[in-house]
PDB file of N, CA and C in Angstrom:
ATOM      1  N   UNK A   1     -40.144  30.826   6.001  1.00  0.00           N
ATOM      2  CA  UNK A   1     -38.850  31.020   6.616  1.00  0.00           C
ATOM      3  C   UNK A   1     -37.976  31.942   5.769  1.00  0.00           C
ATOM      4  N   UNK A   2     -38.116  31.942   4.554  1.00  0.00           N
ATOM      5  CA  UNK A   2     -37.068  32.317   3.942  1.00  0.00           C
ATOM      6  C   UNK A   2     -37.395  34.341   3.469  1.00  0.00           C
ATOM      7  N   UNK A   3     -38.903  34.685   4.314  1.00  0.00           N
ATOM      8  CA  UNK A   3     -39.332  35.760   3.858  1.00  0.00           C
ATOM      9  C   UNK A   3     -39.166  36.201   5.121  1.00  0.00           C
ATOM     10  N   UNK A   4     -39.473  35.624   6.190  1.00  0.00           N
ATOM     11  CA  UNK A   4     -38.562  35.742   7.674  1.00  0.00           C
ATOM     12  C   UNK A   4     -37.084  36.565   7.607  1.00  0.00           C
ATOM     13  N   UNK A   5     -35.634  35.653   6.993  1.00  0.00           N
ATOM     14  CA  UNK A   5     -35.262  35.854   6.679  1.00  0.00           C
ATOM     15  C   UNK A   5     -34.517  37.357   6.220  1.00  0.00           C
ATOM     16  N   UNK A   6     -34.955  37.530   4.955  1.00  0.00           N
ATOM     17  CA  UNK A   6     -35.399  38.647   4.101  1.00  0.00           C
ATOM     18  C   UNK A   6     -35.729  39.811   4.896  1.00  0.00           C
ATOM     19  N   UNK A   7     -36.998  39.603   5.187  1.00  0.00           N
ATOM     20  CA  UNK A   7     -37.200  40.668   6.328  1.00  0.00           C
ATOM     21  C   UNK A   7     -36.206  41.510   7.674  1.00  0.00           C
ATOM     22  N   UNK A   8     -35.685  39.969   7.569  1.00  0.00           N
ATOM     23  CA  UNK A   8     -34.645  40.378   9.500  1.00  0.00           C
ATOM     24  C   UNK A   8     -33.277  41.608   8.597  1.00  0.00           C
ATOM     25  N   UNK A   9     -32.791  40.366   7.235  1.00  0.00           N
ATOM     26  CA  UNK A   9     -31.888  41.463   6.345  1.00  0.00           C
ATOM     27  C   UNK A   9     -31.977  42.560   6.038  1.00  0.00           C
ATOM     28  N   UNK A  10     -33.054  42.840   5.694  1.00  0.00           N
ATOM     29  CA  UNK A  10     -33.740  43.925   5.001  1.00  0.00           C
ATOM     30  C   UNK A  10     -33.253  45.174   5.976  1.00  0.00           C
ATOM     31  N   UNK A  11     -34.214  45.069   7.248  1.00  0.00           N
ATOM     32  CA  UNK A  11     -34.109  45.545   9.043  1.00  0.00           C
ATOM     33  C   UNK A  11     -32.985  45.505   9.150  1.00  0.00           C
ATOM     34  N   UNK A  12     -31.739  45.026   9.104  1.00  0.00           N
ATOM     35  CA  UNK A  12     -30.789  45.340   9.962  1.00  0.00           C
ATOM     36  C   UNK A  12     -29.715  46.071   8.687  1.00  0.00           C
ATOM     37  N   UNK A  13     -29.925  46.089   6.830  1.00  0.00           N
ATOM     38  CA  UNK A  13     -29.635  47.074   5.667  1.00  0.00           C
ATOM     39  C   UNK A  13     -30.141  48.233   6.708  1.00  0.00           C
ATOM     40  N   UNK A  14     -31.322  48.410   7.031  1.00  0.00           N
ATOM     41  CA  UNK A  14     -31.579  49.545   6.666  1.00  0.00           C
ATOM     42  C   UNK A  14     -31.157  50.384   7.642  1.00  0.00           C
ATOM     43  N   UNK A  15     -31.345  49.753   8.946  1.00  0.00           N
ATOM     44  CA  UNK A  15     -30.617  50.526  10.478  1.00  0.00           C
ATOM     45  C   UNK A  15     -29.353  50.785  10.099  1.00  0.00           C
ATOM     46  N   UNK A  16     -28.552  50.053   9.624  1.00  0.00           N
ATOM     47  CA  UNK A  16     -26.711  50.437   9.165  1.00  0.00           C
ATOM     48  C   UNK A  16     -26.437  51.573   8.100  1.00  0.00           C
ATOM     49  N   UNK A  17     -27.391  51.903   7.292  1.00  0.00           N
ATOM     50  CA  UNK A  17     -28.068  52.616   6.322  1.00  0.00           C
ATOM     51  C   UNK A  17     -27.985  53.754   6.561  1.00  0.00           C
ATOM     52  N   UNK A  18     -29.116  53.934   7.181  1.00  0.00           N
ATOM     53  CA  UNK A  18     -29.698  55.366   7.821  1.00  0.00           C
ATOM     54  C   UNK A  18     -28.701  55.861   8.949  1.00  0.00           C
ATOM     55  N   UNK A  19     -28.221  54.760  10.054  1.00  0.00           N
ATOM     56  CA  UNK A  19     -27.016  55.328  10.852  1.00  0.00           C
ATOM     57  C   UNK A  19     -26.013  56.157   9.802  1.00  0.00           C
ATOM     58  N   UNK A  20     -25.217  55.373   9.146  1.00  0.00           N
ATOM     59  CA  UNK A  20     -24.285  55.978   8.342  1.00  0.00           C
ATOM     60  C   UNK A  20     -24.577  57.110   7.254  1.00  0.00           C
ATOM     61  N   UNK A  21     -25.863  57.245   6.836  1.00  0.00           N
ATOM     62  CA  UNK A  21     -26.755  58.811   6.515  1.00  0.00           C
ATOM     63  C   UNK A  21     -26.584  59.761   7.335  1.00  0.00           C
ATOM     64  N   UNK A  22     -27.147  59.321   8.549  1.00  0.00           N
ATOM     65  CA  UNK A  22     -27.316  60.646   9.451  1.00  0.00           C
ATOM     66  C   UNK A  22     -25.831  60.619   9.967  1.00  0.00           C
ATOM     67  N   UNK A  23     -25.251  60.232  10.411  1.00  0.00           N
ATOM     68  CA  UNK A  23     -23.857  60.499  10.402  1.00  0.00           C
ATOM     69  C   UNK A  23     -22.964  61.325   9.478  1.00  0.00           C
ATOM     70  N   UNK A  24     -23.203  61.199   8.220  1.00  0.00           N
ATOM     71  CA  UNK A  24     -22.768  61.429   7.021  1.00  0.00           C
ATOM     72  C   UNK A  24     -23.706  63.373   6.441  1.00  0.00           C
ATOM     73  N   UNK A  25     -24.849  62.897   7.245  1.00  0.00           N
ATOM     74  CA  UNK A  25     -25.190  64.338   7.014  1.00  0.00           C
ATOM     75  C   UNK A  25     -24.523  65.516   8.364  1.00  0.00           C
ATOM     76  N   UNK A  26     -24.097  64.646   9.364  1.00  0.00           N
ATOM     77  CA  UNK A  26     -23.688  65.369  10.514  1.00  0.00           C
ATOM     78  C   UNK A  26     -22.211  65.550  10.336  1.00  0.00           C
ATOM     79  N   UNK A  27     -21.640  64.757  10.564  1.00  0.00           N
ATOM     80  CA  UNK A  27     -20.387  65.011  10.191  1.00  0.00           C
ATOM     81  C   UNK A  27     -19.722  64.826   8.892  1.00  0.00           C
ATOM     82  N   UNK A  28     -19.578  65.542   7.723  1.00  0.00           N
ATOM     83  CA  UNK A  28     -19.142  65.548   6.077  1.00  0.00           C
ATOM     84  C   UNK A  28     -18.201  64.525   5.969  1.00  0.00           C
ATOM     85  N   UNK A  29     -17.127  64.602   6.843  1.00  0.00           N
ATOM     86  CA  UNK A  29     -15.609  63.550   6.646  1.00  0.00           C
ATOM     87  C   UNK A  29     -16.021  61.830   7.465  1.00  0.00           C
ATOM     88  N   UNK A  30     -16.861  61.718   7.710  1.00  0.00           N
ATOM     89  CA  UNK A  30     -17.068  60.608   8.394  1.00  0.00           C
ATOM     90  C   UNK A  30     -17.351  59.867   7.397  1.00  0.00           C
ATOM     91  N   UNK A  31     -17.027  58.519   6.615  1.00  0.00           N
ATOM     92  CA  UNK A  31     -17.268  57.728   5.500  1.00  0.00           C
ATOM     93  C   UNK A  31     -18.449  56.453   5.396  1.00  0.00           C
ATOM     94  N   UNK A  32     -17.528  56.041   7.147  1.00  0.00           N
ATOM     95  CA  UNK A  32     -18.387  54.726   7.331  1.00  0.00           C
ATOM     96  C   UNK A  32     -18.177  53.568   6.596  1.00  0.00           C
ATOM     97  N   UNK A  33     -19.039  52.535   6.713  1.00  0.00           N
ATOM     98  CA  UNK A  33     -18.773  51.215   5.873  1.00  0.00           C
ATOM     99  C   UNK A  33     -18.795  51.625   3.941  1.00  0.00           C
ATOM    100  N   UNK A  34     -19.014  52.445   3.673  1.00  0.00           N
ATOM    101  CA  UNK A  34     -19.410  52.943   2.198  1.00  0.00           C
ATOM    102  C   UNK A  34     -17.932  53.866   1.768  1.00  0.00           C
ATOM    103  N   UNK A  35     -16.998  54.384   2.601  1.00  0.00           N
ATOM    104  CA  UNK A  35     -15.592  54.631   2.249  1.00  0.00           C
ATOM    105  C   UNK A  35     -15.034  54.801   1.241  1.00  0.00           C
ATOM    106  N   UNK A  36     -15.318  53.430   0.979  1.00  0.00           N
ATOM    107  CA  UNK A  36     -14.448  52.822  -0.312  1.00  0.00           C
ATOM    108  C   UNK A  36     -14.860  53.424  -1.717  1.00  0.00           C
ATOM    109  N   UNK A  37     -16.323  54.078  -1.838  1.00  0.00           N
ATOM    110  CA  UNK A  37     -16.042  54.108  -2.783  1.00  0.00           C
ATOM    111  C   UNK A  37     -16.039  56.061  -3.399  1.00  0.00           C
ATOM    112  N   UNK A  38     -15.234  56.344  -4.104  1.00  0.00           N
ATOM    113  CA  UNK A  38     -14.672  57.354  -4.801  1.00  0.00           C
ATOM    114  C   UNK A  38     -15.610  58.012  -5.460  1.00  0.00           C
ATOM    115  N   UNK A  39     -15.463  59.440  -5.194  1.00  0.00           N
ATOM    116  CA  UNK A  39     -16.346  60.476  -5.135  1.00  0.00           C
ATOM    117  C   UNK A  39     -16.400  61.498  -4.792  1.00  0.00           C
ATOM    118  N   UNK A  40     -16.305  61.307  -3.310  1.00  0.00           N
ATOM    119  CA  UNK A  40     -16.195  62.262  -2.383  1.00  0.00           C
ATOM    120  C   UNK A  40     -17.887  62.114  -1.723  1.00  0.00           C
ATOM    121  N   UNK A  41     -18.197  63.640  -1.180  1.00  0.00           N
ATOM    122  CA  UNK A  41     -19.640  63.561  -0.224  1.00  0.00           C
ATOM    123  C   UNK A  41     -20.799  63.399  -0.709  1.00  0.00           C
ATOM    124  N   UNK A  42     -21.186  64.327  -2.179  1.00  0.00           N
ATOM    125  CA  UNK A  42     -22.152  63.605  -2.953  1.00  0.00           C
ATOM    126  C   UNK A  42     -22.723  62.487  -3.231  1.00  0.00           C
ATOM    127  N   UNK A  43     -21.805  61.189  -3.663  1.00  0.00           N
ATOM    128  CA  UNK A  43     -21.320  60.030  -3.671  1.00  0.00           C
ATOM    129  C   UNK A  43     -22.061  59.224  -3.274  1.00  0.00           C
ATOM    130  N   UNK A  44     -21.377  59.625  -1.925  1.00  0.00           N
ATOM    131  CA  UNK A  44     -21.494  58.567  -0.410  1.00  0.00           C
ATOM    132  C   UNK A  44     -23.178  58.652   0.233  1.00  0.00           C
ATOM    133  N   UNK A  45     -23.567  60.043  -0.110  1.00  0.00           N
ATOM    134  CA  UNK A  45     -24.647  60.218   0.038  1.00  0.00           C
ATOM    135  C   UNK A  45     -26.032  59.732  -0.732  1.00  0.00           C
ATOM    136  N   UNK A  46     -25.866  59.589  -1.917  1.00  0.00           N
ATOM    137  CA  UNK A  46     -26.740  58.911  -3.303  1.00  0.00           C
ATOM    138  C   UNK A  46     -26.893  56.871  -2.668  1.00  0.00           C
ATOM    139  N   UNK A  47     -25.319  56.835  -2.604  1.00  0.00           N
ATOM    140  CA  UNK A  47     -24.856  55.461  -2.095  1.00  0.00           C
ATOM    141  C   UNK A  47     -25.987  55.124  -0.757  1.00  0.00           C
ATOM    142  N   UNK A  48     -25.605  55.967   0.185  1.00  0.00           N
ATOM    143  CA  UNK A  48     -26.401  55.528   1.431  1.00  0.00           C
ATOM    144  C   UNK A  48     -28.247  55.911   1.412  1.00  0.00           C
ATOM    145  N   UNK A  49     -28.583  56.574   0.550  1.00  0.00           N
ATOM    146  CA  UNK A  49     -29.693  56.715   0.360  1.00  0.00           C
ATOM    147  C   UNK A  49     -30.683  55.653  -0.469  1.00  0.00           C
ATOM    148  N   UNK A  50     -29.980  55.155  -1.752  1.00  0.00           N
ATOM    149  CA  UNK A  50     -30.065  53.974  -2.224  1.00  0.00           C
ATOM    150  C   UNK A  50     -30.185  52.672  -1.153  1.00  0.00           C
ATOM    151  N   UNK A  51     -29.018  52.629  -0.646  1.00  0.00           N
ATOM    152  CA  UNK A  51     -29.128  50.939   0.154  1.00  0.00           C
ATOM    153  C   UNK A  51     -30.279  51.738   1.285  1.00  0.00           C
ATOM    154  N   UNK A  52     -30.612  52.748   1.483  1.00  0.00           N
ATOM    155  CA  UNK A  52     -31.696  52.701   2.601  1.00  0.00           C
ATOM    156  C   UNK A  52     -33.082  52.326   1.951  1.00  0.00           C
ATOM    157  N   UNK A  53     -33.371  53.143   0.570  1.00  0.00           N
ATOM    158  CA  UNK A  53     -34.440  53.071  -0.046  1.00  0.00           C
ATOM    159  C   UNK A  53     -34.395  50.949  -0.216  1.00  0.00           C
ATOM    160  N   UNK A  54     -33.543  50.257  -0.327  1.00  0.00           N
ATOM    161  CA  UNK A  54     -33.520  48.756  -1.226  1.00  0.00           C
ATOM    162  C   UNK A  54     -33.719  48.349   0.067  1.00  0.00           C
ATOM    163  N   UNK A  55     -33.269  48.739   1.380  1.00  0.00           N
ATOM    164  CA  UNK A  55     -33.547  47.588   2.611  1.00  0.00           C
ATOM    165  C   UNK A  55     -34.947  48.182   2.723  1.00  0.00           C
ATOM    166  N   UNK A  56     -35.316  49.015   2.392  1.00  0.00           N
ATOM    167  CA  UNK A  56     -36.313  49.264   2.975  1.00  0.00           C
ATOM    168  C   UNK A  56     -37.637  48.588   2.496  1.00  0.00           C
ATOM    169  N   UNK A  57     -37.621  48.733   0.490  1.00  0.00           N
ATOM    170  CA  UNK A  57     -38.450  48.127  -0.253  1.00  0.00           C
ATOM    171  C   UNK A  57     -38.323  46.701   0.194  1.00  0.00           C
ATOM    172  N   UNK A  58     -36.766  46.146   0.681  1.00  0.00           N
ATOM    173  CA  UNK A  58     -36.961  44.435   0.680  1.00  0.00           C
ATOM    174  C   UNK A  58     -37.891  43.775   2.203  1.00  0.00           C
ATOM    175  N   UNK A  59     -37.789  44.876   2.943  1.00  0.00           N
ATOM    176  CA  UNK A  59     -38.723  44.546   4.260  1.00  0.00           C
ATOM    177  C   UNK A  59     -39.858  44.903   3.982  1.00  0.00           C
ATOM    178  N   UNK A  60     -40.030  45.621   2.956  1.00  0.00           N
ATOM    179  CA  UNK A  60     -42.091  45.572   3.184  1.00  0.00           C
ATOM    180  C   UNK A  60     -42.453  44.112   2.192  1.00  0.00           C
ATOM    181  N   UNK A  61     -41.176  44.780   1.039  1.00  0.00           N
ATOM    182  CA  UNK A  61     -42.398  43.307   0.436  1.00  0.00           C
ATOM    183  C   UNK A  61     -42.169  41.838   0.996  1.00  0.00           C
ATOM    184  N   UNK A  62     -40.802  41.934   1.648  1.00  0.00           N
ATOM    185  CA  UNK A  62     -40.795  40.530   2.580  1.00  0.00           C
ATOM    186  C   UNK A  62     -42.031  39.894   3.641  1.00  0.00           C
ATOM    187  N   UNK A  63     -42.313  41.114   4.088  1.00  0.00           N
ATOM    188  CA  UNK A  63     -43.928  41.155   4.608  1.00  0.00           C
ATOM    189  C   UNK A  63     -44.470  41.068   4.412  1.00  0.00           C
ATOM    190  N   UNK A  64     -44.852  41.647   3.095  1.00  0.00           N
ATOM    191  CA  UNK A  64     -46.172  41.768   2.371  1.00  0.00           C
ATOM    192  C   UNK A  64     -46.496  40.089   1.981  1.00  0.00           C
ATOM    193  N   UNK A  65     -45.194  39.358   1.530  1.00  0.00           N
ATOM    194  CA  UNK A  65     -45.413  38.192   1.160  1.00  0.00           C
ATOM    195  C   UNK A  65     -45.245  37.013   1.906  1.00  0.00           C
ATOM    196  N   UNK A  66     -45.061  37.496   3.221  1.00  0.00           N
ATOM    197  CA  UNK A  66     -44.933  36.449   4.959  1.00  0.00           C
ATOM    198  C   UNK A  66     -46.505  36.331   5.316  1.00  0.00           C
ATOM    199  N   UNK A  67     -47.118  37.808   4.630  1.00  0.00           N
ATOM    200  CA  UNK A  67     -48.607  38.270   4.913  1.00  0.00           C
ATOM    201  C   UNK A  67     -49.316  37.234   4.436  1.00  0.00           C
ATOM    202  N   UNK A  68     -49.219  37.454   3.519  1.00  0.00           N
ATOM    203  CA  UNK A  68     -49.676  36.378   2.195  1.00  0.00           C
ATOM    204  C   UNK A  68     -50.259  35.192   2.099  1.00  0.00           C
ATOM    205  N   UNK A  69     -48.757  34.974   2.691  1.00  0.00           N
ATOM    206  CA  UNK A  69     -48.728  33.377   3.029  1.00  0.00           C
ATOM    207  C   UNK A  69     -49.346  32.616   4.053  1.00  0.00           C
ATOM    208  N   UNK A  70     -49.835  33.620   5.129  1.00  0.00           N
ATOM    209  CA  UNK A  70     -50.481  33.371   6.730  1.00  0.00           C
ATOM    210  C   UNK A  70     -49.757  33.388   7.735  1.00  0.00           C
ATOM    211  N   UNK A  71     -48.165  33.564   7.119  1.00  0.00           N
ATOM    212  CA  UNK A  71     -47.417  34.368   8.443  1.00  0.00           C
ATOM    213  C   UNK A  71     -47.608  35.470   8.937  1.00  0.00           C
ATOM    214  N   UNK A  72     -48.121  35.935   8.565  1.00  0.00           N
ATOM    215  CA  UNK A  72     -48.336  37.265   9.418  1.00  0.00           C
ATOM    216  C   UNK A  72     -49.719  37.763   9.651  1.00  0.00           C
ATOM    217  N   UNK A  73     -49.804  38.529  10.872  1.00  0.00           N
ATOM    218  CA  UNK A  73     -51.361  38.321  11.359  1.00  0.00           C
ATOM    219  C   UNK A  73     -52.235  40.093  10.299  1.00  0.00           C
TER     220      UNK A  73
END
């Protein structure tokens, strides 16, 4: 359950992630949930690339270890 979990988090980091990337590569002034923090476009961009790369690592290995376990086929 708790790699379940993990996984669903992971999936819905990374969709909010990558939206606010490609947004961020489309339109420069658009901030998104990541705003806040000071920089400017460089920044925001390192920022949203990071939390995409961490949801992303936390859904495979959430899998990998749902796998594992015999949750997953």
């Amino acid at each position: 359950m708790k790699y379940d979990i993990l996984q669903i988090l992971g999936a819905v980091l990374m969709c909010f992630s990558a939206q606010g990337l490609i947004r961020l590569l489309i339109d420069h002034d658009y901030t998104g949930l990541l705003g806040w923090l000071p920089g400017g476009f460089a920044v925001l961009l390192i920022a949203y690339t990071v939390v995409l790369a961490a949801a992303a690592l936390l859904t495979s290995r959430s899998y990998a270890r749902a796998k594992a376990l015999g949750r997953r086929t």
